[in-house]
N, C-alpha and C. Protein backbone atom coordinates (compact mmCIF):
# COMPACT_ATOMS: atom_id res chain seq x y z
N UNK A 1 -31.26 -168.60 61.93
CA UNK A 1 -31.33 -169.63 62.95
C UNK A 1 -30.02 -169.59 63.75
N UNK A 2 -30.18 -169.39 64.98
CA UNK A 2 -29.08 -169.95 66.13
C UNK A 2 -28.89 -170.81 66.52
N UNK A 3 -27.56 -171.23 66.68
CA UNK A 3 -27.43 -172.48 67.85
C UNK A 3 -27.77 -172.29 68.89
N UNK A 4 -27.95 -172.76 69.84
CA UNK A 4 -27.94 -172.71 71.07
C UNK A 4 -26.20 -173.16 72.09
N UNK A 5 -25.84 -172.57 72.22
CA UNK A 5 -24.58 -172.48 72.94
C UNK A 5 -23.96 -174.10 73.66
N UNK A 6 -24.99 -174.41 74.33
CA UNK A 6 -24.77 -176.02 74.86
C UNK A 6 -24.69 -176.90 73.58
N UNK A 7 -25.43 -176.58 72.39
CA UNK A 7 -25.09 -177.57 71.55
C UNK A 7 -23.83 -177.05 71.02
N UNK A 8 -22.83 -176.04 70.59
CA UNK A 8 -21.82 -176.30 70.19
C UNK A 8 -20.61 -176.43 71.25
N UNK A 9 -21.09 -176.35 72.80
CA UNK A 9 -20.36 -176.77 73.62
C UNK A 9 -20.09 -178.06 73.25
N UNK A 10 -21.46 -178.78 73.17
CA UNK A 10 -21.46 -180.40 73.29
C UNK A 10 -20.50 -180.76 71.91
N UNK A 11 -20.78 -180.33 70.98
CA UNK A 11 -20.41 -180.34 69.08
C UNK A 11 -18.94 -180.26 69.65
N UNK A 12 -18.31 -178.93 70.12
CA UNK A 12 -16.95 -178.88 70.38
C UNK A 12 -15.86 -179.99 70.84
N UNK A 13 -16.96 -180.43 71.92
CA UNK A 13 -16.50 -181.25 73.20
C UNK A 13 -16.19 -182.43 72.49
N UNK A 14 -17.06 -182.81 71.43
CA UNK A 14 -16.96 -184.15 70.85
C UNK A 14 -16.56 -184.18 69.46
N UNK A 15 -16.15 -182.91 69.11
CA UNK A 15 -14.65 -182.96 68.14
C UNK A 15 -13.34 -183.08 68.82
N UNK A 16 -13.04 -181.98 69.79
CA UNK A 16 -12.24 -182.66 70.70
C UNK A 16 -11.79 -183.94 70.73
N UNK A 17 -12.85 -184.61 71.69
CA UNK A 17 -12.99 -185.76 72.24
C UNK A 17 -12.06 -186.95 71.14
N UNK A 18 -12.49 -186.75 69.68
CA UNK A 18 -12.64 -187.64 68.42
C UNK A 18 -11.05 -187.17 68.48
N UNK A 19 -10.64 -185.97 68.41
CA UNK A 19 -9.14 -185.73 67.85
C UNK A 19 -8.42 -186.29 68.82
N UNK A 20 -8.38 -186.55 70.28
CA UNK A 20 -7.86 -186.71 71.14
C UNK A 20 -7.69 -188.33 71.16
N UNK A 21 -8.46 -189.06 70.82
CA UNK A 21 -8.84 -190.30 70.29
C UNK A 21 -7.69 -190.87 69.30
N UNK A 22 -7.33 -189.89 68.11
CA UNK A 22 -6.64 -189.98 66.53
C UNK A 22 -5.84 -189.47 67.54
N UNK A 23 -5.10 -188.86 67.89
CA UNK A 23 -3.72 -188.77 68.41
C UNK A 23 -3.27 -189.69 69.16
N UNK A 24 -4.14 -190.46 69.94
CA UNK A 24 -3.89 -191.40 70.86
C UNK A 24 -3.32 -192.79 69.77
N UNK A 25 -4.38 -192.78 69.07
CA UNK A 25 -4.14 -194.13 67.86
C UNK A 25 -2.80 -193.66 67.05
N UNK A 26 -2.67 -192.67 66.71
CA UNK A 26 -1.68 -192.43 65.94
C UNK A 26 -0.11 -192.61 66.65
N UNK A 27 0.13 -192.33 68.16
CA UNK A 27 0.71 -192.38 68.69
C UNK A 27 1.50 -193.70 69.29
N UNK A 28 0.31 -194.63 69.21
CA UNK A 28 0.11 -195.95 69.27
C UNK A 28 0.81 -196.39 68.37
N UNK A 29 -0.29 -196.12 67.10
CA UNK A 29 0.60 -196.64 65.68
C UNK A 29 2.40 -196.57 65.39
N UNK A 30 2.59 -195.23 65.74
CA UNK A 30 3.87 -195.05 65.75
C UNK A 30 4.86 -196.11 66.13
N UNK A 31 4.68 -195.80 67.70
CA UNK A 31 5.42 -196.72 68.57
C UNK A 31 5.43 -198.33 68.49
N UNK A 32 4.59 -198.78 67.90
CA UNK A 32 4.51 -199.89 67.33
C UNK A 32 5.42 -200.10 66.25
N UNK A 33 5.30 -199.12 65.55
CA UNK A 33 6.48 -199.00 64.23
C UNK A 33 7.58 -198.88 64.45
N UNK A 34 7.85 -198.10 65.42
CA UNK A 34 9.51 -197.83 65.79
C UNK A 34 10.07 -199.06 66.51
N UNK A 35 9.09 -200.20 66.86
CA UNK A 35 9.44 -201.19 67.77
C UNK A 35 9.58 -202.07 66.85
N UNK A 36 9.25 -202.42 65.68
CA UNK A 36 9.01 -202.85 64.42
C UNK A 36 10.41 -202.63 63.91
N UNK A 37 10.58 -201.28 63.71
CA UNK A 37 12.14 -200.78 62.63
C UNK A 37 12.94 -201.36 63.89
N UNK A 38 12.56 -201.43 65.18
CA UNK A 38 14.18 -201.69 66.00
C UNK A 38 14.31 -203.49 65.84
N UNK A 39 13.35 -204.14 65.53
CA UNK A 39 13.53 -205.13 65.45
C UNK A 39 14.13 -206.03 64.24
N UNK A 40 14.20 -204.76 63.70
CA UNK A 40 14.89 -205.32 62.05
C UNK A 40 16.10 -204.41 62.28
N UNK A 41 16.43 -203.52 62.44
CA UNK A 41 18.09 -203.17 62.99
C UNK A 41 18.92 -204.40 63.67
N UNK A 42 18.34 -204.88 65.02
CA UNK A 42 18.88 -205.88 65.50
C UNK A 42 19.29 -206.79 64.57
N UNK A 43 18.12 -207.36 63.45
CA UNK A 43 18.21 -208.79 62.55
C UNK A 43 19.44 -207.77 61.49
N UNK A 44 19.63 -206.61 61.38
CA UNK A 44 20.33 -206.51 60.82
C UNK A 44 21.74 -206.38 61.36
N UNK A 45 21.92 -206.27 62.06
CA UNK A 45 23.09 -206.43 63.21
C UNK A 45 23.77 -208.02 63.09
N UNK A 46 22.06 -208.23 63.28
CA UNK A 46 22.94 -210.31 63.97
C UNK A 46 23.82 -210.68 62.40
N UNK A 47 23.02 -210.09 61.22
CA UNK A 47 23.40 -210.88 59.71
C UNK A 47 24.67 -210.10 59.82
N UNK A 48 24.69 -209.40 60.28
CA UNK A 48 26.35 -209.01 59.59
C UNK A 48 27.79 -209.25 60.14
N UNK A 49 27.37 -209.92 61.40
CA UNK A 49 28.15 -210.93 62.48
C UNK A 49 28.53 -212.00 61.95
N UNK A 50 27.17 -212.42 61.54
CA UNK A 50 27.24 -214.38 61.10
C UNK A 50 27.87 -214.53 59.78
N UNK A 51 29.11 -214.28 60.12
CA UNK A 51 29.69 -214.64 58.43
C UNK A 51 30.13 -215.86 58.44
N UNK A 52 30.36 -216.51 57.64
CA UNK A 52 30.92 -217.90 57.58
C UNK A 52 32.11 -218.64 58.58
N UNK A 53 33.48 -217.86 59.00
CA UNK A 53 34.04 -217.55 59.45
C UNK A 53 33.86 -217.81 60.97
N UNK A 54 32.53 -216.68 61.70
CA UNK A 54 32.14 -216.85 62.98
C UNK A 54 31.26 -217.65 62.84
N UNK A 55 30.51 -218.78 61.87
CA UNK A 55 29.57 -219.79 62.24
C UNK A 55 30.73 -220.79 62.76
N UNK A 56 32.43 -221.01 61.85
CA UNK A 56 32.63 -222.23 62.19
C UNK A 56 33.39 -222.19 63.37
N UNK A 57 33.43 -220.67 63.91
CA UNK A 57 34.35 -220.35 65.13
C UNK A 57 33.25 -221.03 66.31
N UNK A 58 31.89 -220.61 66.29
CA UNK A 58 30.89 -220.86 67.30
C UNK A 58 30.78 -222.78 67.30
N UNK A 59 30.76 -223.51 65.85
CA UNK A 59 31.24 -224.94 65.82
C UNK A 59 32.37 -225.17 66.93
N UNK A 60 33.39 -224.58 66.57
CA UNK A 60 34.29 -224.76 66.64
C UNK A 60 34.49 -224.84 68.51
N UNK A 61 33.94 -223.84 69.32
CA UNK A 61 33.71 -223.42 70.09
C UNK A 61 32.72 -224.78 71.09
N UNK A 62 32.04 -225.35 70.37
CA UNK A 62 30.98 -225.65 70.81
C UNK A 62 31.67 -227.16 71.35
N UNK A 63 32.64 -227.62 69.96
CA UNK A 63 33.23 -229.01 70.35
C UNK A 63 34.81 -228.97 71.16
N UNK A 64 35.38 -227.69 71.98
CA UNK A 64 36.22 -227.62 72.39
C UNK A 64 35.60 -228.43 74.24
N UNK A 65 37.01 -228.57 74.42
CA UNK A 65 36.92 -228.84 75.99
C UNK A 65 36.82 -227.63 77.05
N UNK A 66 36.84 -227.82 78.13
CA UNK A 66 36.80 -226.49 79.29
C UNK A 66 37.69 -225.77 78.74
N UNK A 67 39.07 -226.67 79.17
CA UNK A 67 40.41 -226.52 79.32
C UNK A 67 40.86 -225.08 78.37
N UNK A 68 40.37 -225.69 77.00
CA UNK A 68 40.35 -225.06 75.66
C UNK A 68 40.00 -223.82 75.37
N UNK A 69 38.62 -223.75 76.03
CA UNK A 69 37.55 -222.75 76.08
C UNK A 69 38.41 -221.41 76.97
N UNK A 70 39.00 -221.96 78.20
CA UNK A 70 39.79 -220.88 79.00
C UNK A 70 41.24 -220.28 77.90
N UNK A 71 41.86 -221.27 77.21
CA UNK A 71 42.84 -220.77 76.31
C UNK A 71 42.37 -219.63 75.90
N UNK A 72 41.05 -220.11 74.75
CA UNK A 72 40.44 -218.99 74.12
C UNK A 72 40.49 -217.32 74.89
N UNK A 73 39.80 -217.79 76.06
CA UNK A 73 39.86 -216.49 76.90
C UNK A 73 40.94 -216.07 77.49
N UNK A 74 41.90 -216.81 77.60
CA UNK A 74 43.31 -216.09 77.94
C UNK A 74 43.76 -216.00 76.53
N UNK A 75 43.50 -215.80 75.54
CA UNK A 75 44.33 -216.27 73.81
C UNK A 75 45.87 -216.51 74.35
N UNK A 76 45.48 -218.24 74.13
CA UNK A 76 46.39 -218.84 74.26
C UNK A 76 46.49 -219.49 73.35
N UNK A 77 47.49 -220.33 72.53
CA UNK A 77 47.16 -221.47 71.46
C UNK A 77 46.55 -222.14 71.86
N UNK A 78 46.47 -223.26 70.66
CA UNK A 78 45.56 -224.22 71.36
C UNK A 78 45.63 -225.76 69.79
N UNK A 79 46.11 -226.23 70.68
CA UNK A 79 46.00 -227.84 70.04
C UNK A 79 44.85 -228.35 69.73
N UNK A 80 44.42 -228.83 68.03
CA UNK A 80 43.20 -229.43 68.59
C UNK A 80 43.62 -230.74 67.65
N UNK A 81 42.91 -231.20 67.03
CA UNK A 81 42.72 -233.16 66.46
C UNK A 81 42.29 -232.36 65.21
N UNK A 82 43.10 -233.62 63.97
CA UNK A 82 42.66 -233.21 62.70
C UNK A 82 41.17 -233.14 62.40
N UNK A 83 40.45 -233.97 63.06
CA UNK A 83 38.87 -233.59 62.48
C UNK A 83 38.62 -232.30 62.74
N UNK A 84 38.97 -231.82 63.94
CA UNK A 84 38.26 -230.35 64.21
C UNK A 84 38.54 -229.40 62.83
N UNK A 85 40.49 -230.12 63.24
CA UNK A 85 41.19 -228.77 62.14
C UNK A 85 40.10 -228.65 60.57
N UNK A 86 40.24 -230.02 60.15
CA UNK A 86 39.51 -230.30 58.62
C UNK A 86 37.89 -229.71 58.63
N UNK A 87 37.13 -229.84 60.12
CA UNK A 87 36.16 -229.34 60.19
C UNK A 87 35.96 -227.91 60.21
N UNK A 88 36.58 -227.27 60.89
CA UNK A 88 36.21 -226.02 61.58
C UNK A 88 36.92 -224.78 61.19
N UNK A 89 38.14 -225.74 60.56
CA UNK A 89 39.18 -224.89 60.41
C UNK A 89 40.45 -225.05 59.02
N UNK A 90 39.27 -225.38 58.24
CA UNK A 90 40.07 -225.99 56.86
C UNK A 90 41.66 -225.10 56.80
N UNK A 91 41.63 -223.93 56.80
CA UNK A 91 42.93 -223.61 56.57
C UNK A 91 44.26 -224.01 57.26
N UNK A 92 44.30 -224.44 58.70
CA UNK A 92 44.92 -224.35 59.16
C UNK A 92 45.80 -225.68 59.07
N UNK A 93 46.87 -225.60 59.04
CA UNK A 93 48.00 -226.73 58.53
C UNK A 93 48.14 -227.65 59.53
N UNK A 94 48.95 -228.40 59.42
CA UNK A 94 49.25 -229.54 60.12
C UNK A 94 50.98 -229.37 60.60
N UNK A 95 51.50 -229.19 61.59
CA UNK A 95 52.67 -228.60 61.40
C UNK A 95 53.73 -229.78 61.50
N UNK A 96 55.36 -229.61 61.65
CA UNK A 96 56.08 -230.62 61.34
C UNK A 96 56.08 -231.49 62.37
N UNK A 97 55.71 -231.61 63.21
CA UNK A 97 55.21 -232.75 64.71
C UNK A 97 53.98 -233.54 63.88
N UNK A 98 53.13 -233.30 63.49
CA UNK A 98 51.86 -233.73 63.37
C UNK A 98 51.34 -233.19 64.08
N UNK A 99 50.81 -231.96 64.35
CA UNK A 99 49.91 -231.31 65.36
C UNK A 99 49.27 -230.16 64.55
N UNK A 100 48.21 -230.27 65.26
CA UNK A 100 47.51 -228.82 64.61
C UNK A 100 47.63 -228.25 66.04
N UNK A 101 48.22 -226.75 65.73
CA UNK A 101 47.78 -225.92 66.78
C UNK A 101 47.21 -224.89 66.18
N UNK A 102 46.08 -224.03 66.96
CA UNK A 102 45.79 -222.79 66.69
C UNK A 102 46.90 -221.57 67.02
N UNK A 103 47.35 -221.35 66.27
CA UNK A 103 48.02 -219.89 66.71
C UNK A 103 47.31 -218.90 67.65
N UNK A 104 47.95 -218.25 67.85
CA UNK A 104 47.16 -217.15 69.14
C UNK A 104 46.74 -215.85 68.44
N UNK A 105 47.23 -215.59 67.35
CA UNK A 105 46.80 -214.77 66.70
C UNK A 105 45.27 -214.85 66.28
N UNK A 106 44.81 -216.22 65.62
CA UNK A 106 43.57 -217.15 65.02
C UNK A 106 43.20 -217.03 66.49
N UNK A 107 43.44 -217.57 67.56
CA UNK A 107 42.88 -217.54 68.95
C UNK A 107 42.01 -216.04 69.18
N UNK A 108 43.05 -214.78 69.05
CA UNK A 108 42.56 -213.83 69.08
C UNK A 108 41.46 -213.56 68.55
N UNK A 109 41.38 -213.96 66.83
CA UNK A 109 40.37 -213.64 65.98
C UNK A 109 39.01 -214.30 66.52
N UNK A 110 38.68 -215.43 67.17
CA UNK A 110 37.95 -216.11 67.39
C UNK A 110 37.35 -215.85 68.73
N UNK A 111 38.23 -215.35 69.58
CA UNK A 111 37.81 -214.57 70.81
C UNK A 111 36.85 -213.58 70.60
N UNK A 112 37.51 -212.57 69.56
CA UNK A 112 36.59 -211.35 69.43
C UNK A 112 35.74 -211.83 68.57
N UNK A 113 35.37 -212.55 68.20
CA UNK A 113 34.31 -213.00 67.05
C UNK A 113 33.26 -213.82 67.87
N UNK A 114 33.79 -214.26 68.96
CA UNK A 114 32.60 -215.02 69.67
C UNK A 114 32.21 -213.66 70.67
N UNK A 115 33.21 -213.29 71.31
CA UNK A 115 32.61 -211.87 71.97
C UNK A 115 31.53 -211.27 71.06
N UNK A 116 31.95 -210.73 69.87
CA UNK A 116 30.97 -209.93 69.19
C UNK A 116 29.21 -210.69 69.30
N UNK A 117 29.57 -211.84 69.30
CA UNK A 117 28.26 -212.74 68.88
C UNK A 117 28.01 -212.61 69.87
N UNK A 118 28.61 -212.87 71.09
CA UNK A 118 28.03 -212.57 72.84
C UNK A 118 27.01 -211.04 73.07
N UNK A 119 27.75 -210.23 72.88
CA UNK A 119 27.63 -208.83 72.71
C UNK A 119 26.19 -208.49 71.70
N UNK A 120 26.28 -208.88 70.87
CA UNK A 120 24.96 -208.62 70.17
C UNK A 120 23.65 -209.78 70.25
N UNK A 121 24.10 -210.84 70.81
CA UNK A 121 22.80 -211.64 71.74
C UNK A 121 22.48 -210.61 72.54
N UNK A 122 23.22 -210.48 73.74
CA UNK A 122 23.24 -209.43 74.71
C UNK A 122 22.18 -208.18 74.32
N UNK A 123 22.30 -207.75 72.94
CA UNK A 123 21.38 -206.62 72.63
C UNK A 123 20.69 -207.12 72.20
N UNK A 124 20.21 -208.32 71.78
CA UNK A 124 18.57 -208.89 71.19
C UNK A 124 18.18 -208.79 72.39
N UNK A 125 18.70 -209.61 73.95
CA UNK A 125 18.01 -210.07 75.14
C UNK A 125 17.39 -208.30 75.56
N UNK A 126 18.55 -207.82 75.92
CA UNK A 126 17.81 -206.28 76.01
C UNK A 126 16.75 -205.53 75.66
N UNK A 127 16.65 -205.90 74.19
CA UNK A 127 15.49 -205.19 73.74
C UNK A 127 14.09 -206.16 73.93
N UNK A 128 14.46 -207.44 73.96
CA UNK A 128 13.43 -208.21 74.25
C UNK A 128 12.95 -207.86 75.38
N UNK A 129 13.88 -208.24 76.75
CA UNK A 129 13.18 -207.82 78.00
C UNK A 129 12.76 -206.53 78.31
N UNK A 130 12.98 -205.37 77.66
CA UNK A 130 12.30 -204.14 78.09
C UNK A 130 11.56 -203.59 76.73
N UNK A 131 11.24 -204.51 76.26
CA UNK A 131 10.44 -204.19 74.92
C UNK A 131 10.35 -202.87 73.99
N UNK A 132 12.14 -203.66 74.09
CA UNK A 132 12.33 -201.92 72.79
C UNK A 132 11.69 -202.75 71.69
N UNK A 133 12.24 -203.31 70.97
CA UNK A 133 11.91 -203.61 69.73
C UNK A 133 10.68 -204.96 70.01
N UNK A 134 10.12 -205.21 69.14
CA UNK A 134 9.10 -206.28 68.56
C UNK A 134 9.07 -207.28 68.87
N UNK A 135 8.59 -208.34 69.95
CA UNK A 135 9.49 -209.34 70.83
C UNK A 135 8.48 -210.56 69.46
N UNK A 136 7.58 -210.04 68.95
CA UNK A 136 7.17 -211.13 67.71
C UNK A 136 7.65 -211.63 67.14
N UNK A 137 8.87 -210.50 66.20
CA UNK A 137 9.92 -210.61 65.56
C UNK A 137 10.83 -211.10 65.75
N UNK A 138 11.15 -210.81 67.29
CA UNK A 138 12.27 -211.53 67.90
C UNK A 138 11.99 -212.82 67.98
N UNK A 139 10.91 -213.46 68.36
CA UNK A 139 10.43 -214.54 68.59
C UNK A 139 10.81 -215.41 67.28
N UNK A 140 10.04 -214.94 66.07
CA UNK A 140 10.65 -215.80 64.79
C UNK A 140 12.02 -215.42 64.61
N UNK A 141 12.48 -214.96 64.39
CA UNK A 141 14.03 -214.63 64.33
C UNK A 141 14.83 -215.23 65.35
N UNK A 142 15.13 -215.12 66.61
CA UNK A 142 16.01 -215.95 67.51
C UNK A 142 15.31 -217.09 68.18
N UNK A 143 14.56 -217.59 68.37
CA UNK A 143 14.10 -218.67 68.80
C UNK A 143 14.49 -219.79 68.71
N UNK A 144 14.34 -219.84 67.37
CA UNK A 144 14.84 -221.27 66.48
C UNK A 144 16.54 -221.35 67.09
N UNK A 145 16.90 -220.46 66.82
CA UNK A 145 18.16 -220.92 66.63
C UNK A 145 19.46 -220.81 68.54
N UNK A 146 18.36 -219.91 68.79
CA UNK A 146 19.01 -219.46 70.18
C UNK A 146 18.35 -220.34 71.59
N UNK A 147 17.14 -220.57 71.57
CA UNK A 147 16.69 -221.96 72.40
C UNK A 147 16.23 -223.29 71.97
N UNK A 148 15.56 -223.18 70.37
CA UNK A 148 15.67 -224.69 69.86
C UNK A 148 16.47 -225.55 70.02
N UNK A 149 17.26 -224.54 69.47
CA UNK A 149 19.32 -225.58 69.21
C UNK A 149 19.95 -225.37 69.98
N UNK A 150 19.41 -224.67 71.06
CA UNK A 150 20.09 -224.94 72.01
C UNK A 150 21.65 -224.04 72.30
N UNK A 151 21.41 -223.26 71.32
CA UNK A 151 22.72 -222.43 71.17
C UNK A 151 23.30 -221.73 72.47
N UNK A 152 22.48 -220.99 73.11
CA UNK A 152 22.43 -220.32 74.82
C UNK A 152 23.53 -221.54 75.89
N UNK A 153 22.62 -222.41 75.62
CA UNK A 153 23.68 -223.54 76.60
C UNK A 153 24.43 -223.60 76.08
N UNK A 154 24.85 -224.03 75.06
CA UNK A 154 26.25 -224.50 74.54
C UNK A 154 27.20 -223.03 74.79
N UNK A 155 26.90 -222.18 74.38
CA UNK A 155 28.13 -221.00 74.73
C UNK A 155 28.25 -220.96 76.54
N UNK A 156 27.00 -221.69 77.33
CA UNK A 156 27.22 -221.65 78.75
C UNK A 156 28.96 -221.73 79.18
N UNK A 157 29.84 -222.73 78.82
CA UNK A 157 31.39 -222.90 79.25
C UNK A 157 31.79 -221.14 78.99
N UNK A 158 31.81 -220.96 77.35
CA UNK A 158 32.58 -219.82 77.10
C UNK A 158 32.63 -218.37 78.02
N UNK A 159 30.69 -218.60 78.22
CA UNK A 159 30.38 -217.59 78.85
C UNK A 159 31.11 -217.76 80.39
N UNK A 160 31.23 -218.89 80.89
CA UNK A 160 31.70 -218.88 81.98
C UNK A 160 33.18 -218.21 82.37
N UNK A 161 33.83 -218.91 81.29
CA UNK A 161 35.11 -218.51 81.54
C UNK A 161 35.53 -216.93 81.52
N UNK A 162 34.53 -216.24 80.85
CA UNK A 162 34.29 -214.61 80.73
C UNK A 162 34.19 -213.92 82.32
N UNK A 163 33.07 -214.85 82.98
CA UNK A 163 31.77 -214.36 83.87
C UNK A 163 30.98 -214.09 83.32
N UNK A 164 30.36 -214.95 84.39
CA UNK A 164 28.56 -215.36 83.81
C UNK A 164 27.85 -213.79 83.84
N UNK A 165 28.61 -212.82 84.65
CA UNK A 165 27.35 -211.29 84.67
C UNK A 165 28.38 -210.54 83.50
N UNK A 166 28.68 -211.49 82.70
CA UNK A 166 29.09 -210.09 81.76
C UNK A 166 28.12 -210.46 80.75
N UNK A 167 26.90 -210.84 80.74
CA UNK A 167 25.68 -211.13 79.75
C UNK A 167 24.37 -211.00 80.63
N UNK A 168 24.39 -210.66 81.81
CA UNK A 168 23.05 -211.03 82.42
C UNK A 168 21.91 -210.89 81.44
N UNK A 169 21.22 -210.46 80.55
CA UNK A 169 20.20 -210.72 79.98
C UNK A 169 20.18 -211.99 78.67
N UNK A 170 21.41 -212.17 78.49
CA UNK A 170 21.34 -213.66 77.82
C UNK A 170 20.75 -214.88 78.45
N UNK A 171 21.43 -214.49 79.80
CA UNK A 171 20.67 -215.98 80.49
C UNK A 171 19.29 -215.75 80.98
N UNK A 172 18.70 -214.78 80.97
CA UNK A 172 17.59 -214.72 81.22
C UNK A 172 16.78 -215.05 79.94
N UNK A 173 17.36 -215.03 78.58
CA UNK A 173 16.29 -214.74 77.65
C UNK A 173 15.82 -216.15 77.09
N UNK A 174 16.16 -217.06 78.02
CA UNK A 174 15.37 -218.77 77.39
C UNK A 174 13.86 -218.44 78.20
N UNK A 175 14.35 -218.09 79.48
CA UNK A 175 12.64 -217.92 80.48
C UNK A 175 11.67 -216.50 79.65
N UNK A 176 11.97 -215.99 78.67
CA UNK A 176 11.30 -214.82 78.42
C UNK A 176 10.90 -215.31 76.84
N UNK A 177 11.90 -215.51 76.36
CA UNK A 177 11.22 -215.63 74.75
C UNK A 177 10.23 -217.46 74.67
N UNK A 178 9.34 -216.73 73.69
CA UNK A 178 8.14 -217.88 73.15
C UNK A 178 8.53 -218.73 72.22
N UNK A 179 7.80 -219.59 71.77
CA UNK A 179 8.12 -220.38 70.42
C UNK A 179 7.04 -219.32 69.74
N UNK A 180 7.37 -219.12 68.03
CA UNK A 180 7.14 -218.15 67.44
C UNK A 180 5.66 -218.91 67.12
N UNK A 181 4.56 -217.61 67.01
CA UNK A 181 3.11 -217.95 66.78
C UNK A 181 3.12 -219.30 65.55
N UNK A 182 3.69 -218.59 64.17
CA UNK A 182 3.68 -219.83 63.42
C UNK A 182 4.05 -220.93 63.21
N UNK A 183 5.01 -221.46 64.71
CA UNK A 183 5.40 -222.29 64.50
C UNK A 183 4.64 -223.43 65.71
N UNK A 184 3.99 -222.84 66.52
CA UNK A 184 3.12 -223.07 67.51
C UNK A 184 1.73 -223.52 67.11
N UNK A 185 1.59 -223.06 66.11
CA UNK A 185 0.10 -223.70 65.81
C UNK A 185 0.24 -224.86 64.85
N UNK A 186 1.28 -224.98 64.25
CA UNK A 186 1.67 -226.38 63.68
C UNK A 186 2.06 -227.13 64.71
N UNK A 187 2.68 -226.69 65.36
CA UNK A 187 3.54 -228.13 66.93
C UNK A 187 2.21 -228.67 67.43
């Protein structure tokens, strides 16, 4: 028995067809995954920033004045009131005036420690808006903490005193990111 030629044209055509299909899905699959692993690099990025240290610097940051905020960015000292010190800044002494000042050295440390935190928002917003990584992920992961609480505004002064375009995708990323699926169907 023979085939007839049109039927293993057709037979061919639609193995083809099927493999061309599985490469397409597979390809799919992939890229989904790699958007997946980039979205857990980032979360692994942000955890290794947030040490105890730069949470009470970003406090710390949050209850300063303008005035203050520009010190920071020129590292300048900086005077603050015993609550802050006892709050924000348990170590730091009380000197023979009665004053707490920040040293400029501690100024320094806190500069680059809020930079860093600037800097790696900066790369969540990035990958969010051009959808490197998993904006799902991103969604439960920075949401809460970066437009709930409001965190974005509050660094608004610091960022200022920088310039506002040395982050352009930070300030964009309140109009782009969602409230996360699971937390949306409970609200």
């Amino acid at each position: 028995m023979t085939l007839d030629p049109v039927w293993i044209t057709a037979i061919a055509g639609s193995v083809g067809a099927c493999s061309l299909l599985v490469i397409i899905w597979q390809v799919k699959a992939n890229h989904d995954k790699s958007r997946r692993e980039k979205a857990l690099d980032i979360l692994e990025q942000w955890d290794k920033i947030r040490t105890p240290n730069a949470f009470r610097y970003e406090q710390l940051m949050f209850s300063l004045s303008s005035p203050d905020v520009e010190k920071i960015e020129k590292g300048q000292s900086i005077e603050i009131n015993k609550e802050l010190a006892e709050k924000h800044l348990p170590d730091l002494q009380e000197n023979k005036d009665g004053k707490y000042i920040i040293p400029v050295h501690m100024v320094l440390e806190i500069r680059s420690t809020l930079l860093t935190l600037l800097n790696t928002i900066e790369n969540v917003a990035l990958a969010y808006k051009h959808q490197v990584a998993d904006r799902e992920i991103l969604d439960d992961a920075y949401y809460h903490i970066l437009i709930e609480k409001d965190f974005l505004r509050k660094c608004g002064d610091f960022m200022e005193h920088f310039g506002a375009g040395a982050w352009p995708s930070v300030t964009e990323l309140p109009k782009l990111m969602k409230p996360p699926k699971s937390r949306s169907k409970t609200a």
